[in-house]
N, C-alpha and C. Protein backbone atom coordinates (compact mmCIF):
# COMPACT_ATOMS: atom_id res chain seq x y z
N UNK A 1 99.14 -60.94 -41.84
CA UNK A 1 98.46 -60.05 -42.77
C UNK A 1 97.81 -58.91 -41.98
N UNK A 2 98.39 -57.90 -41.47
CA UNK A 2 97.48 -56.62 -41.69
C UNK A 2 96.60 -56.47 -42.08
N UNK A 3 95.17 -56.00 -41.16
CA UNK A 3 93.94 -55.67 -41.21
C UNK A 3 93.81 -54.33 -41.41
N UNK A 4 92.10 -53.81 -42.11
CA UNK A 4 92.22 -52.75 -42.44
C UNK A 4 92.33 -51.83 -40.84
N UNK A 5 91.99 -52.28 -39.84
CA UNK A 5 92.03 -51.33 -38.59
C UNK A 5 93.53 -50.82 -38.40
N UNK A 6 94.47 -51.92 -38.69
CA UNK A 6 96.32 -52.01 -38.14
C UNK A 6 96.71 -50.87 -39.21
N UNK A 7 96.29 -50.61 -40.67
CA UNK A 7 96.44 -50.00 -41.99
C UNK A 7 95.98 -48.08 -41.09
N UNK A 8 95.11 -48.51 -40.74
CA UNK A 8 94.08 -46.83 -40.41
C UNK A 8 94.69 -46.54 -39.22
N UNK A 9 95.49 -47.34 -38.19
CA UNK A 9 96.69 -47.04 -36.82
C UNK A 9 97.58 -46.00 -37.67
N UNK A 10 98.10 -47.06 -38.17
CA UNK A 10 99.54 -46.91 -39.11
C UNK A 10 99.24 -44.89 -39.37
N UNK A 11 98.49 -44.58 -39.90
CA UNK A 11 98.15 -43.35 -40.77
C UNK A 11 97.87 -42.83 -39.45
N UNK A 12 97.19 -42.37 -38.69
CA UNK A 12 97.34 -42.33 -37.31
C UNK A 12 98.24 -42.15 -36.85
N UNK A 13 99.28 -43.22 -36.73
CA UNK A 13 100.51 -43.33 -35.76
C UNK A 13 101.78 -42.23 -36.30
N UNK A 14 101.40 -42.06 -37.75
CA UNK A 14 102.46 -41.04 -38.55
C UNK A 14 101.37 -39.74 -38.48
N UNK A 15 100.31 -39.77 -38.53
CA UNK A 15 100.07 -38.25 -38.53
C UNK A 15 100.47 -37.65 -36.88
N UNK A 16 100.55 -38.32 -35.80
CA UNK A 16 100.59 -37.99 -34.93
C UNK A 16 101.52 -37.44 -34.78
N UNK A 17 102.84 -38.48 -35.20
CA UNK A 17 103.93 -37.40 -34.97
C UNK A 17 104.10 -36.05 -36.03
N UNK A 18 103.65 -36.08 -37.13
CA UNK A 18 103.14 -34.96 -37.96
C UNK A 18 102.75 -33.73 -37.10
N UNK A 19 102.08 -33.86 -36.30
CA UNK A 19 101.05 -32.88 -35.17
C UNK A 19 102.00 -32.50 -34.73
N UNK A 20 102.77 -33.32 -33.60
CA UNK A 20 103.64 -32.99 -32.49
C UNK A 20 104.83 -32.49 -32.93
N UNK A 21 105.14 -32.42 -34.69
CA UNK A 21 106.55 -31.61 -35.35
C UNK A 21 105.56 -30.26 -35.19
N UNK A 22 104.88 -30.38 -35.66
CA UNK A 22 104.05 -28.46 -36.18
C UNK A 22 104.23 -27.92 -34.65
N UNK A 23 103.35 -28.71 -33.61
CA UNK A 23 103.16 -28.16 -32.48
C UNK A 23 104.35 -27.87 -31.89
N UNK A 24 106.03 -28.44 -31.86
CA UNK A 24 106.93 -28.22 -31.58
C UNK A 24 107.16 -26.90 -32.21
N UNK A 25 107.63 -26.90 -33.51
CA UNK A 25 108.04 -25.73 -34.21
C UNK A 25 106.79 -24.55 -33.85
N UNK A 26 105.79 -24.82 -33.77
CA UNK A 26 105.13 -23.37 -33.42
C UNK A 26 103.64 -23.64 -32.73
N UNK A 27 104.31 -22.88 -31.38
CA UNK A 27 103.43 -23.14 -30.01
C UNK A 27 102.00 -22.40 -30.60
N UNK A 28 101.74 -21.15 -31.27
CA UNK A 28 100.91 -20.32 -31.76
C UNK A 28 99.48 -21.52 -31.94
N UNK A 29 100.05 -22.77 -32.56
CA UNK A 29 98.69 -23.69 -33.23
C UNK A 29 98.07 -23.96 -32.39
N UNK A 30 98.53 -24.19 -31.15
CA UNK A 30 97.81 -24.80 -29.87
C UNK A 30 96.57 -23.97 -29.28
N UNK A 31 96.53 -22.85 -29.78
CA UNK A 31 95.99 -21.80 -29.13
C UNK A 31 94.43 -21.54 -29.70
N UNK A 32 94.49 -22.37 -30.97
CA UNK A 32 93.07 -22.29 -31.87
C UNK A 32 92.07 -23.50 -31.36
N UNK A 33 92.44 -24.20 -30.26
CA UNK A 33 91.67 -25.62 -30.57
C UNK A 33 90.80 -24.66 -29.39
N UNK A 34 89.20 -26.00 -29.15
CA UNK A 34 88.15 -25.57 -28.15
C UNK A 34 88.72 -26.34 -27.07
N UNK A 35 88.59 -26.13 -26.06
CA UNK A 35 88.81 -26.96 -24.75
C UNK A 35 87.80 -27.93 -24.30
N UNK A 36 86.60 -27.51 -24.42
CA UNK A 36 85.44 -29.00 -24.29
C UNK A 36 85.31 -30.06 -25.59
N UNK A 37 86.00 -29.41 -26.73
CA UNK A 37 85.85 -30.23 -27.95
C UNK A 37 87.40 -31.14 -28.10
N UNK A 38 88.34 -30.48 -27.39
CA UNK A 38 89.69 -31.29 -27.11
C UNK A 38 89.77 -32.28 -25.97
N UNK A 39 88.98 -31.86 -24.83
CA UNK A 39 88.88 -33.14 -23.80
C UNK A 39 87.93 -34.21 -24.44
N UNK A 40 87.12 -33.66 -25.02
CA UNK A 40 86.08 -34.70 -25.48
C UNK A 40 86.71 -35.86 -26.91
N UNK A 41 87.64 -35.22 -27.34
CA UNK A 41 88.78 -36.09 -28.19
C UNK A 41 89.38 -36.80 -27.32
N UNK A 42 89.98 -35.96 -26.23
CA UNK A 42 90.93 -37.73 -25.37
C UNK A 42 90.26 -38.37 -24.60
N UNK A 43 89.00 -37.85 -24.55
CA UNK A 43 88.31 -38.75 -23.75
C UNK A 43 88.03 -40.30 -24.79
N UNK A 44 87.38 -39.59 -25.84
CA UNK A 44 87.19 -40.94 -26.83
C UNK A 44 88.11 -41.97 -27.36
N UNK A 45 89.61 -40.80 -27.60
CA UNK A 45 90.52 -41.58 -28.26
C UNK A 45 90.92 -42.73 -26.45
N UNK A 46 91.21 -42.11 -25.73
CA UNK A 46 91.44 -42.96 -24.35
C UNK A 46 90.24 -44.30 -24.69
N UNK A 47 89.27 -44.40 -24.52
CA UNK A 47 88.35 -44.81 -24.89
C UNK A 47 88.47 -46.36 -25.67
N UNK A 48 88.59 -45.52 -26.57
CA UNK A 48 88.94 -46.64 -27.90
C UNK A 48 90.28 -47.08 -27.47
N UNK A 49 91.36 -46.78 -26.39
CA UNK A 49 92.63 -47.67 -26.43
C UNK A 49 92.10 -48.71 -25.24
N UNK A 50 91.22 -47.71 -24.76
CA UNK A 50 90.79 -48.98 -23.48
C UNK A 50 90.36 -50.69 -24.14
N UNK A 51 89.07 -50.00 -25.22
CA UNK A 51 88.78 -50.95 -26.16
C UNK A 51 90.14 -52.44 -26.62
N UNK A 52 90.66 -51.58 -27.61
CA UNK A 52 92.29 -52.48 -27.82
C UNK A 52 92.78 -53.29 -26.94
N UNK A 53 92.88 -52.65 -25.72
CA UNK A 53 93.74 -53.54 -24.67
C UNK A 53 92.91 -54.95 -24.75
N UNK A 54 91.18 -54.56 -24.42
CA UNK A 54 90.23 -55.35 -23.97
C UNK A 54 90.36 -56.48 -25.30
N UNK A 55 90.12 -55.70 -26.05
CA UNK A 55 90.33 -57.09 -27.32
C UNK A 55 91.77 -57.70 -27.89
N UNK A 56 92.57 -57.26 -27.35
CA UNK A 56 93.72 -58.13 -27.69
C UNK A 56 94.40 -57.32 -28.96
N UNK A 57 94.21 -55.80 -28.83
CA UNK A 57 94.75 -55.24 -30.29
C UNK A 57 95.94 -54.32 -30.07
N UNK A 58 97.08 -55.32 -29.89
CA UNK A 58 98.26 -54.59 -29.05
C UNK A 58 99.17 -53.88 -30.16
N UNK A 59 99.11 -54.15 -31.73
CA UNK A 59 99.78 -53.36 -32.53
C UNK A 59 98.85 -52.10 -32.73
N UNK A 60 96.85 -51.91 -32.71
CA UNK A 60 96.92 -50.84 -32.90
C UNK A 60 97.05 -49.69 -31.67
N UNK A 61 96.72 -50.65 -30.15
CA UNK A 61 97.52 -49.44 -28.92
C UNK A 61 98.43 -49.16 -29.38
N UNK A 62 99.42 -48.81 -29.86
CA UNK A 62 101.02 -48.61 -30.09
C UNK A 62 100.67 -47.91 -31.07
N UNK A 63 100.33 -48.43 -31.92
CA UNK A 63 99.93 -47.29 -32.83
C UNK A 63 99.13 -45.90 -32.68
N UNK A 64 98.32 -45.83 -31.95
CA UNK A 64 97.34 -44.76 -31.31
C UNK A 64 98.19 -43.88 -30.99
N UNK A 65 99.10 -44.52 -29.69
CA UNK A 65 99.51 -43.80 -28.54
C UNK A 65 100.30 -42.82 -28.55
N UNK A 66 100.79 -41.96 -29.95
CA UNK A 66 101.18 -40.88 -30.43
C UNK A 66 100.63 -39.80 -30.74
N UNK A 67 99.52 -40.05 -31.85
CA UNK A 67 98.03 -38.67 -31.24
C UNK A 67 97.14 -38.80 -30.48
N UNK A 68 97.52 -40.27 -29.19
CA UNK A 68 96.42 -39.69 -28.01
C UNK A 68 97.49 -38.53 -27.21
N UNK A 69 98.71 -39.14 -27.44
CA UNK A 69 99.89 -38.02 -26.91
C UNK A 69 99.60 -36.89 -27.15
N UNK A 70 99.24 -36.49 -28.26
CA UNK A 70 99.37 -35.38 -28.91
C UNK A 70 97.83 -34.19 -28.26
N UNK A 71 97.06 -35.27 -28.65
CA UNK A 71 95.89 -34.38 -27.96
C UNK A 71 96.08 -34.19 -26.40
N UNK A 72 96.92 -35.11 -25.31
CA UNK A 72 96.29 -34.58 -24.22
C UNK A 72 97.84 -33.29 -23.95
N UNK A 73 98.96 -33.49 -24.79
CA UNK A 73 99.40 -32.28 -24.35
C UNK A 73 98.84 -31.25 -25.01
N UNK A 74 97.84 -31.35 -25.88
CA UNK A 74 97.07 -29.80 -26.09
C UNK A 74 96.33 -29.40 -24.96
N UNK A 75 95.76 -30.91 -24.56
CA UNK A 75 94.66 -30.39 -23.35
C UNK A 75 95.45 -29.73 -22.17
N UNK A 76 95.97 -30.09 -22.20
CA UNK A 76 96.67 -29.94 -20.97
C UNK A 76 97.25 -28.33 -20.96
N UNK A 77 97.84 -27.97 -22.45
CA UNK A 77 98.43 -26.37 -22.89
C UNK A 77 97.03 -25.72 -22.46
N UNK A 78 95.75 -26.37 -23.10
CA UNK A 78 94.19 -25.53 -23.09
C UNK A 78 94.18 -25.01 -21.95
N UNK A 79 94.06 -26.04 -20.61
CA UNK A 79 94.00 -26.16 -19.65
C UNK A 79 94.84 -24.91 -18.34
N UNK A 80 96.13 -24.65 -19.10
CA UNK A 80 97.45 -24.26 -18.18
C UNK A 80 96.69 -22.95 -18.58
N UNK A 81 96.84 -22.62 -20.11
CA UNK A 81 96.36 -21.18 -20.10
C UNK A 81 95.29 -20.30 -19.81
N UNK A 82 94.25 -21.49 -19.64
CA UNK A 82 92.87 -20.84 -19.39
C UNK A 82 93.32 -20.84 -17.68
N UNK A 83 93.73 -21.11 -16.83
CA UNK A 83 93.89 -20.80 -15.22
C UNK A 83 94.86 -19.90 -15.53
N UNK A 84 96.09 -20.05 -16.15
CA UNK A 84 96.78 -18.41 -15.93
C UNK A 84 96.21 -17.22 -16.38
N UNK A 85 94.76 -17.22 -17.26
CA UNK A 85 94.33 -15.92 -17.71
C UNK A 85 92.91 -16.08 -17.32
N UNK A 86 92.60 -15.11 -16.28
CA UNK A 86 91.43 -14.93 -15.22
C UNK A 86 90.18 -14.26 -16.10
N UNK A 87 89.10 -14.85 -16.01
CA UNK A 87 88.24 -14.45 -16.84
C UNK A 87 87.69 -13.45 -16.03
N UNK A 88 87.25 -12.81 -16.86
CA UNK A 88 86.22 -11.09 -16.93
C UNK A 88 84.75 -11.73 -16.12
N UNK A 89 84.74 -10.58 -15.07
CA UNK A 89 83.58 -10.42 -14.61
C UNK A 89 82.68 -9.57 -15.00
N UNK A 90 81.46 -9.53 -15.23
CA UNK A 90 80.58 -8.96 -15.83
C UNK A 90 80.06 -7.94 -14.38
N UNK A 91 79.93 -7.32 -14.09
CA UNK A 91 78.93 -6.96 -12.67
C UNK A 91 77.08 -6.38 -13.47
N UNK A 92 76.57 -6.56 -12.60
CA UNK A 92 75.61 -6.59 -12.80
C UNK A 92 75.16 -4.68 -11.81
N UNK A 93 74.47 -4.08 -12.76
CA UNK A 93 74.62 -2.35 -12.26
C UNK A 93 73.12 -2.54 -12.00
């Protein structure tokens, strides 16, 4: 019998790949998220799979592990573009 946690994976595990169709078809979405508010998502979602392992919740790891996918290749897009585009120096006159 499926618990309500395995039920709330499940929705999870399909929106994820939901994400990763949009983000395929158009790179443009990636470009709106915050970068301290997106690490701070895989940090938690990582987090909570650490949790799972620890308690023995091996259908909802599996289930997760599609929008933790999803967030760290945003982080990671956040990441690439903010070092290829050099931020503005202010000088001080």
């Amino acid at each position: 019998m499926p618990t309500t946690l395995d039920v709330g994976n499940l929705f999870l595990f399909l929106s994820g790949f939901l994400m990763i169709y949009t983000a395929y078809r158009d790179r443009e979405v990636l470009k709106g998220y915050n970068l301290l508010g997106t690490l701070m998502l895989v940090l938690g979602i990582g987090l909570v799979i650490v949790f799972y392992v620890q308690e023995g919740y091996w259908v909802s790891v599996i289930l997760t592990l599609p929008n933790y996918g999803y967030w760290l290749v945003v982080a990671v897009a956040l990441i690439r573009a903010r070092v290829k585009r050099p931020r503005r120096c202010i000088r001080n006159r």
